[in-house]
Protein backbone atom coordinates (compact mmCIF):
# COMPACT_ATOMS: atom_id res chain seq x y z
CA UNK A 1 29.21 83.72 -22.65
CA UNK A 2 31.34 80.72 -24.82
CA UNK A 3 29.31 78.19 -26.28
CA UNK A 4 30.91 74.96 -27.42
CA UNK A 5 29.73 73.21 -30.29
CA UNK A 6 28.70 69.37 -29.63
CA UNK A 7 27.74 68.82 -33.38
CA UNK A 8 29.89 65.58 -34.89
CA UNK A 9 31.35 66.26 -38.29
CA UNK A 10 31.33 63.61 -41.00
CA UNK A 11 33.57 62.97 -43.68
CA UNK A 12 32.19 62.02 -46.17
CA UNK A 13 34.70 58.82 -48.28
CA UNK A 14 33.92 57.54 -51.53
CA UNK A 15 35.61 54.42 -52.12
CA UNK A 16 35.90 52.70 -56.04
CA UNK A 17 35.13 48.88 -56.49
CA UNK A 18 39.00 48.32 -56.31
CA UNK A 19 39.59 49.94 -53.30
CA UNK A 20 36.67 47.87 -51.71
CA UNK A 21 37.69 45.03 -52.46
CA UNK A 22 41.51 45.35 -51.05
CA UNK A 23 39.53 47.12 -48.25
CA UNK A 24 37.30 43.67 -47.53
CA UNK A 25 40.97 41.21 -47.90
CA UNK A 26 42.58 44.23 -45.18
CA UNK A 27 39.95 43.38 -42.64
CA UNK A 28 39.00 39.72 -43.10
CA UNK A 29 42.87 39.48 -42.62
CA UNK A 30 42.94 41.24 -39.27
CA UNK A 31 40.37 39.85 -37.94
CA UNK A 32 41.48 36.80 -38.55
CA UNK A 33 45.07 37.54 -36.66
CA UNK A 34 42.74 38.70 -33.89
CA UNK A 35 40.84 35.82 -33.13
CA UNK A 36 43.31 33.46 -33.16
CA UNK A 37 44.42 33.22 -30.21
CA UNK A 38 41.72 33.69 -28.66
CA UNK A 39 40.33 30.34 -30.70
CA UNK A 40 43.59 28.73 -29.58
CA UNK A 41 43.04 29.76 -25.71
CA UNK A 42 39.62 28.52 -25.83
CA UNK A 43 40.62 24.82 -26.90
CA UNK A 44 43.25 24.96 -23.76
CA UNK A 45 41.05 26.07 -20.84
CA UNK A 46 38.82 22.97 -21.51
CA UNK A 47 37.68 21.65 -17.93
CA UNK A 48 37.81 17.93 -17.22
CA UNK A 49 35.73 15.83 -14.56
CA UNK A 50 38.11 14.54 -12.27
CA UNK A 51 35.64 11.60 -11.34
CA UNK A 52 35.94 8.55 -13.81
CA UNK A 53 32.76 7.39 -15.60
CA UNK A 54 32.63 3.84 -13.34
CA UNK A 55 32.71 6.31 -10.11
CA UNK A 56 29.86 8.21 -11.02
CA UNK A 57 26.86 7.66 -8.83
CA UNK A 58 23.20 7.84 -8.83
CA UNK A 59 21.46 10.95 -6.88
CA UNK A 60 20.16 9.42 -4.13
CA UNK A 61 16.22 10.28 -3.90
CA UNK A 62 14.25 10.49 -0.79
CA UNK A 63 12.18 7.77 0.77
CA UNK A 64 9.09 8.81 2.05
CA UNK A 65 8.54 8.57 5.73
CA UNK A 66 6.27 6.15 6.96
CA UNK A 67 5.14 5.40 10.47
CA UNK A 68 6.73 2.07 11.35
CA UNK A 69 4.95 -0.82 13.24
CA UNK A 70 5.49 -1.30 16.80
CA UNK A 71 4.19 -2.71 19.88
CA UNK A 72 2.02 -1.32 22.11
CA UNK A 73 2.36 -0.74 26.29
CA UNK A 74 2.27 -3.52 27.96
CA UNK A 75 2.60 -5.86 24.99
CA UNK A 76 6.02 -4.88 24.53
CA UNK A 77 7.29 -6.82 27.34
CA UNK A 78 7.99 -10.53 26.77
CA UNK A 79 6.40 -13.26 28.32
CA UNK A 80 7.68 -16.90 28.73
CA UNK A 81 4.42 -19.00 28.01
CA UNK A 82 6.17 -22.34 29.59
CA UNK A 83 7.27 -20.60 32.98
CA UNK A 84 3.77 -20.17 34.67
CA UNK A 85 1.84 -23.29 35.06
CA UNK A 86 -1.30 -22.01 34.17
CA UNK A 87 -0.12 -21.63 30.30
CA UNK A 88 1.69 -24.75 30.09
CA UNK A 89 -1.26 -25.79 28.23
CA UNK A 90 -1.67 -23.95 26.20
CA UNK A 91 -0.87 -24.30 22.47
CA UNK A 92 2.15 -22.58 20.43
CA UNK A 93 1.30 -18.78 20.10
CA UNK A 94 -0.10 -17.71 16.60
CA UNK A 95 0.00 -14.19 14.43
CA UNK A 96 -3.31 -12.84 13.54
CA UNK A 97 -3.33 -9.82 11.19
CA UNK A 98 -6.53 -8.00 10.66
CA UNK A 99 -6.55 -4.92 7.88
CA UNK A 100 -8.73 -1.96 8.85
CA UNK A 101 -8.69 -2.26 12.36
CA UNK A 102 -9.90 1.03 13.55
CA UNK A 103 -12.67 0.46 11.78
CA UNK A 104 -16.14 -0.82 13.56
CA UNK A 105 -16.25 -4.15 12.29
CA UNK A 106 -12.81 -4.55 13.61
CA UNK A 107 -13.92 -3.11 17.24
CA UNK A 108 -16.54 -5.82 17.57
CA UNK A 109 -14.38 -8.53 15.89
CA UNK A 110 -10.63 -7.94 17.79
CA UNK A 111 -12.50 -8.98 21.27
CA UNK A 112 -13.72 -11.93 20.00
CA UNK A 113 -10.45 -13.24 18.94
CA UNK A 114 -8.48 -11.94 22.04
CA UNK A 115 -11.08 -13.55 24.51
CA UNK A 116 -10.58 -17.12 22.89
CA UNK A 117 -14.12 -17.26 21.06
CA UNK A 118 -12.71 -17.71 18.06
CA UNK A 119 -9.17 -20.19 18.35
CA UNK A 120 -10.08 -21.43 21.42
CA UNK A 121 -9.49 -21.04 25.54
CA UNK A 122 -6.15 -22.57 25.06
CA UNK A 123 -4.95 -20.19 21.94
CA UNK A 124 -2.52 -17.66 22.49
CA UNK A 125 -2.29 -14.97 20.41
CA UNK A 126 -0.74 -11.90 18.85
CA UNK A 127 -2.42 -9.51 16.90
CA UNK A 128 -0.87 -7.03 14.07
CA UNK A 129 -3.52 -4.57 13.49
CA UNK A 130 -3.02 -2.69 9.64
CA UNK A 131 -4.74 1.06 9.60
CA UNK A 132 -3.44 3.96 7.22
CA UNK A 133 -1.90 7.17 8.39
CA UNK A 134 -5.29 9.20 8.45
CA UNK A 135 -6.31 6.41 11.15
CA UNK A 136 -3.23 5.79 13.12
CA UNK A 137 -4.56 7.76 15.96
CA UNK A 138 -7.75 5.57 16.46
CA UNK A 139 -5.55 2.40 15.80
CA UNK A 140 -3.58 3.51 19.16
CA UNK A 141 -7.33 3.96 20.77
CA UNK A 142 -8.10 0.69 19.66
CA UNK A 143 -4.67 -0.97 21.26
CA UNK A 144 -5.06 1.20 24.50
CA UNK A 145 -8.99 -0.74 24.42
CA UNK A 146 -7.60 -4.31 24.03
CA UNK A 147 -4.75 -3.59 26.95
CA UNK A 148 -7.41 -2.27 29.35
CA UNK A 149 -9.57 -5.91 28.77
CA UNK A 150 -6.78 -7.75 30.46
CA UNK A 151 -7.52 -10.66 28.01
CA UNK A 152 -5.14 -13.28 29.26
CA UNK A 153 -4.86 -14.99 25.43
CA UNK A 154 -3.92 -11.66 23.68
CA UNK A 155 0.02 -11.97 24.38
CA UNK A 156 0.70 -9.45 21.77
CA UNK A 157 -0.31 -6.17 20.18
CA UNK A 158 1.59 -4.37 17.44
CA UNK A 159 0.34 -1.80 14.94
CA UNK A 160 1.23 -0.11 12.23
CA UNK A 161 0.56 1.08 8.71
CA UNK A 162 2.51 -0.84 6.33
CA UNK A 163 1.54 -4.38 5.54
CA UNK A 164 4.94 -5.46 4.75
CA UNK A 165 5.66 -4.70 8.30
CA UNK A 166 2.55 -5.76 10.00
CA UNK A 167 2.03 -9.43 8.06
CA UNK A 168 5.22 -10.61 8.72
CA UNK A 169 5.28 -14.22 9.76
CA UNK A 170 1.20 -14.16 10.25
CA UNK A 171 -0.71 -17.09 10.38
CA UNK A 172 -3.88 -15.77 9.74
CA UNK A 173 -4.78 -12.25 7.62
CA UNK A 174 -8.60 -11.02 7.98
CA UNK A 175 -8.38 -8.26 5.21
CA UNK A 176 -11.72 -5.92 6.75
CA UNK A 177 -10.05 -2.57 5.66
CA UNK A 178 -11.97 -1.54 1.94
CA UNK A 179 -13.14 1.86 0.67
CA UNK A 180 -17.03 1.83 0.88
CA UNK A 181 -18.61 2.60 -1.86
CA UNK A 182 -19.97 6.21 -1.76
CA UNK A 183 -22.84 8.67 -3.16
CA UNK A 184 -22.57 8.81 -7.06
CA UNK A 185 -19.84 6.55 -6.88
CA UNK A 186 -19.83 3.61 -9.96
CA UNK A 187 -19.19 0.04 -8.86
CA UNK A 188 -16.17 0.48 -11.34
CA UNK A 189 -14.45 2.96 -9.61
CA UNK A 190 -14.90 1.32 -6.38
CA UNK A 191 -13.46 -2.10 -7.74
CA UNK A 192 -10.93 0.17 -9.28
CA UNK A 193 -9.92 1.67 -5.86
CA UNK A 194 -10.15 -1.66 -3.65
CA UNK A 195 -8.53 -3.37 -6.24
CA UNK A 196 -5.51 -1.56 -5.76
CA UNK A 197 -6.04 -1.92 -1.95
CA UNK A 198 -5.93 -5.89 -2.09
CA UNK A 199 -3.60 -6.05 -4.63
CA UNK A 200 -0.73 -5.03 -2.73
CA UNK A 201 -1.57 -7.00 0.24
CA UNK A 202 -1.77 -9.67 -1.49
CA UNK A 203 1.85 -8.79 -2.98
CA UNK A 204 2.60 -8.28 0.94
CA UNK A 205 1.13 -12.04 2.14
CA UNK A 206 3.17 -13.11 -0.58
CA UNK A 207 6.38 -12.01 0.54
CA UNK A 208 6.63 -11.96 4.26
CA UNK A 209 3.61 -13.87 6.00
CA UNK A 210 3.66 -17.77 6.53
CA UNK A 211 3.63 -19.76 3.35
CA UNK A 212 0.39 -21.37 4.89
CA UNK A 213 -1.58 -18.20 6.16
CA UNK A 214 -4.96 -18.51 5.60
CA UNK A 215 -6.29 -15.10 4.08
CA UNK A 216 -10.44 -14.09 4.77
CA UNK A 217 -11.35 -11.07 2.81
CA UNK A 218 -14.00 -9.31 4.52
CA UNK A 219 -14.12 -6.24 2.48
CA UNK A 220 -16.65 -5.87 -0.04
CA UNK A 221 -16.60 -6.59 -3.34
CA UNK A 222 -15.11 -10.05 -1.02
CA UNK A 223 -15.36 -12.26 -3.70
CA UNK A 224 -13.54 -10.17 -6.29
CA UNK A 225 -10.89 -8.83 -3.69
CA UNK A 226 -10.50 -12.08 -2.82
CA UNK A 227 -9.43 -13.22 -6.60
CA UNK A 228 -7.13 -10.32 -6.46
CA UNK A 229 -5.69 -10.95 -3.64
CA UNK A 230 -5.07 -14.71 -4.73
CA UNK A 231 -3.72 -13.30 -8.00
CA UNK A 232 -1.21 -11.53 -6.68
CA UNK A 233 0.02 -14.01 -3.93
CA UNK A 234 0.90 -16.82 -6.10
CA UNK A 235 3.37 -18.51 -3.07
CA UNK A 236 0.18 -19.24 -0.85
CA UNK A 237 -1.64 -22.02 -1.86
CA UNK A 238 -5.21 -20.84 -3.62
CA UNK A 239 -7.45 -22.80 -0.97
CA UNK A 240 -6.54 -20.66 1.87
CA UNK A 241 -8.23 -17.72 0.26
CA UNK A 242 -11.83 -17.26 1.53
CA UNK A 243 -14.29 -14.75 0.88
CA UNK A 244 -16.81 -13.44 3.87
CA UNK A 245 -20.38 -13.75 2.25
CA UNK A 246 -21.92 -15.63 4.82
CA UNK A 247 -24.32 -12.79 5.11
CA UNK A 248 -25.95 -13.42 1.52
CA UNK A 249 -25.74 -17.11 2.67
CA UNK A 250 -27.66 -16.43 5.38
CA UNK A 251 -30.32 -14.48 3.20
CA UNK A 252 -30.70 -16.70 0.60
CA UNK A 253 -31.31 -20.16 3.31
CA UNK A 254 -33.98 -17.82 5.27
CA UNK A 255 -35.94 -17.26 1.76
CA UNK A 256 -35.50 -20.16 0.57
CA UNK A 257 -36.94 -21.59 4.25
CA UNK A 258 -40.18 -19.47 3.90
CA UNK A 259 -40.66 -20.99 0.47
CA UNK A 260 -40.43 -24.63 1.70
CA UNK A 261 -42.17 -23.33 4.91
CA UNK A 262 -39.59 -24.77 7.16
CA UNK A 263 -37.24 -23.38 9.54
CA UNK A 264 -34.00 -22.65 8.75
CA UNK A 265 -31.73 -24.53 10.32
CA UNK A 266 -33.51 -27.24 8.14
CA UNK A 267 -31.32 -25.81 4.83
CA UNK A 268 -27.62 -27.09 4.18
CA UNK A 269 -25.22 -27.13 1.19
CA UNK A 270 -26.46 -23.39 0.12
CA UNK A 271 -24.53 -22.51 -2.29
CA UNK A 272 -24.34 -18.72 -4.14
CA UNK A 273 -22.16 -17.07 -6.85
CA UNK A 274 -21.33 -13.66 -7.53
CA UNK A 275 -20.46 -10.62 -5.47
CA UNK A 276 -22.82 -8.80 -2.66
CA UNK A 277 -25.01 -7.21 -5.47
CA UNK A 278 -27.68 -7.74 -8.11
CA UNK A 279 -25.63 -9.93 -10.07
CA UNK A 280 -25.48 -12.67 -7.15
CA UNK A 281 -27.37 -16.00 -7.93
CA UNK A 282 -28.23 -19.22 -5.66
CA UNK A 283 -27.69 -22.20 -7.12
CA UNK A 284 -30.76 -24.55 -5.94
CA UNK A 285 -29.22 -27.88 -7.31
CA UNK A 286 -26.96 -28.14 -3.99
CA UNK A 287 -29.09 -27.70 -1.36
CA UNK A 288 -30.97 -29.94 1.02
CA UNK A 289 -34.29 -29.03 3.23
């Protein structure tokens, strides 16, 4: 049986301080011949950009997706107002934008203005009706509603969720669409959230409706959304603005009726300040019984 012997065998060296040192100078100096050229290759296999600095360009990043505005079923046909004689009467055609209009207050208030209550029996019109992506689907409901009433004024119907689309060239904005103000929910953070809202239509009035469209802000806080609004749309004159608090105007002329013990059609020139809360005060100097 052979057996081989794995076991290394040192030699032990004992060097003096002299040899050590011409040792050390031995090695530095061949290590130095070593790396040399590969120092030297190093500097040569540089790599350069072939693209000048004035050719670079910016990464081009992604614009979100939105849902575009567009005309719905039987409004997207044209109609020539002056060929039947039945509309030569009829005044020029005007752009009506209302904000929120899925929303209930819109469903009560788009008939109105499509059946003439509002502009009058010899007012075409077209509306733009502004919803958000989580209500796009109602919006449509909505537009299918309006084309099924056969309203002979309502020329037009387009909808869509981006107010720089949907207030081009309007004539009149009705800004319903607000957050409502929910369970635990401060008035801050409300006015926080609808500020937002109205800011940037305001910022969209500004830039692509008429220079004369007359804004009414329906959505609660009105008064401060309307200031906001106003603020940020600084091309529109400020007396177009209006806020919709007819309801506290309405409150405060039937109280102020049972205190004079008339009726109250009997009460003009009310007059109130603040927003639709606790804070809002009459001011009794104006008005007449």
């Amino acid at each position: 049986m052979a057996v081989a012997d794995f076991t290394t065998t040192y030699k032990e060296s004992i060097f003096l301080p002299s040899q050590l040192s011409s040792l050390s100078s031995c090695l530095s100096n061949t290590r130095s011949h070593v790396l040399k050229p590969y120092l030297r290759a190093r500097n040569v296999n540089k790599v350069y950009c072939s693209v000048a600095p004035n050719e670079v360009q910016t990464p081009v990043v992604p614009q979100p997706t939105s849902i575009k505005g567009e005309c719905y079923g039987v409004f997207c046909l044209t109609y020539d107002l002056k060929a039947a004689e039945e509309t030569k009467s009829w005044k020029s055609l005007i752009n009506i934008a209302v904000s929120g209009a899925a929303g209930m207050i819109s469903n009560h208030l788009l008939f109105k203005l499509a059946s003439g209550e509002v502009f009058g029996q010899d007012q075409p019109i077209a509306l733009k009706l502004l919803g958000s992506e989580r209500s796009f689907q109602a919006l449509e409901g909505v537009a299918m509603e309006l084309e099924d009433s056969l309203y002979p004024l309502l020329r037009e119907v387009s909808i869509g969720i981006d107010p720089y689309d949907v207030f081009r060239d309007v004539e009149w904005a009705i800004l319903i669409g607000a957050k409502p103000r929910g369970p635990g929910m401060e008035r801050a953070d409300l006015l926080d959230i609808n500020g937002q809202i109205f800011a940037e239509q305001g910022k969209a009035l500004n830039a692509v409706a008429s220079s004369n469209v007359k804004v009414i802000v329906v959505g609660n806080p009105c008064n401060t959304n309307a200031l906001i609004c106003l603020k940020n749309a600084p091309n529109i004159p400020a007396k177009n603005f209006h806020a919709l608090t007819r309801l506290d105007e309405n409150r405060a002329k039937c109280q102020l009726a049972l205190k004079a013990g008339v009726f109250y059609d009997k009460v003009s020139n009310m007059t109130i300040w603040g927003n639709h809360s606790t804070t809002q005060v009459i001011q009794l100097s104006a008005e007449k019984l």
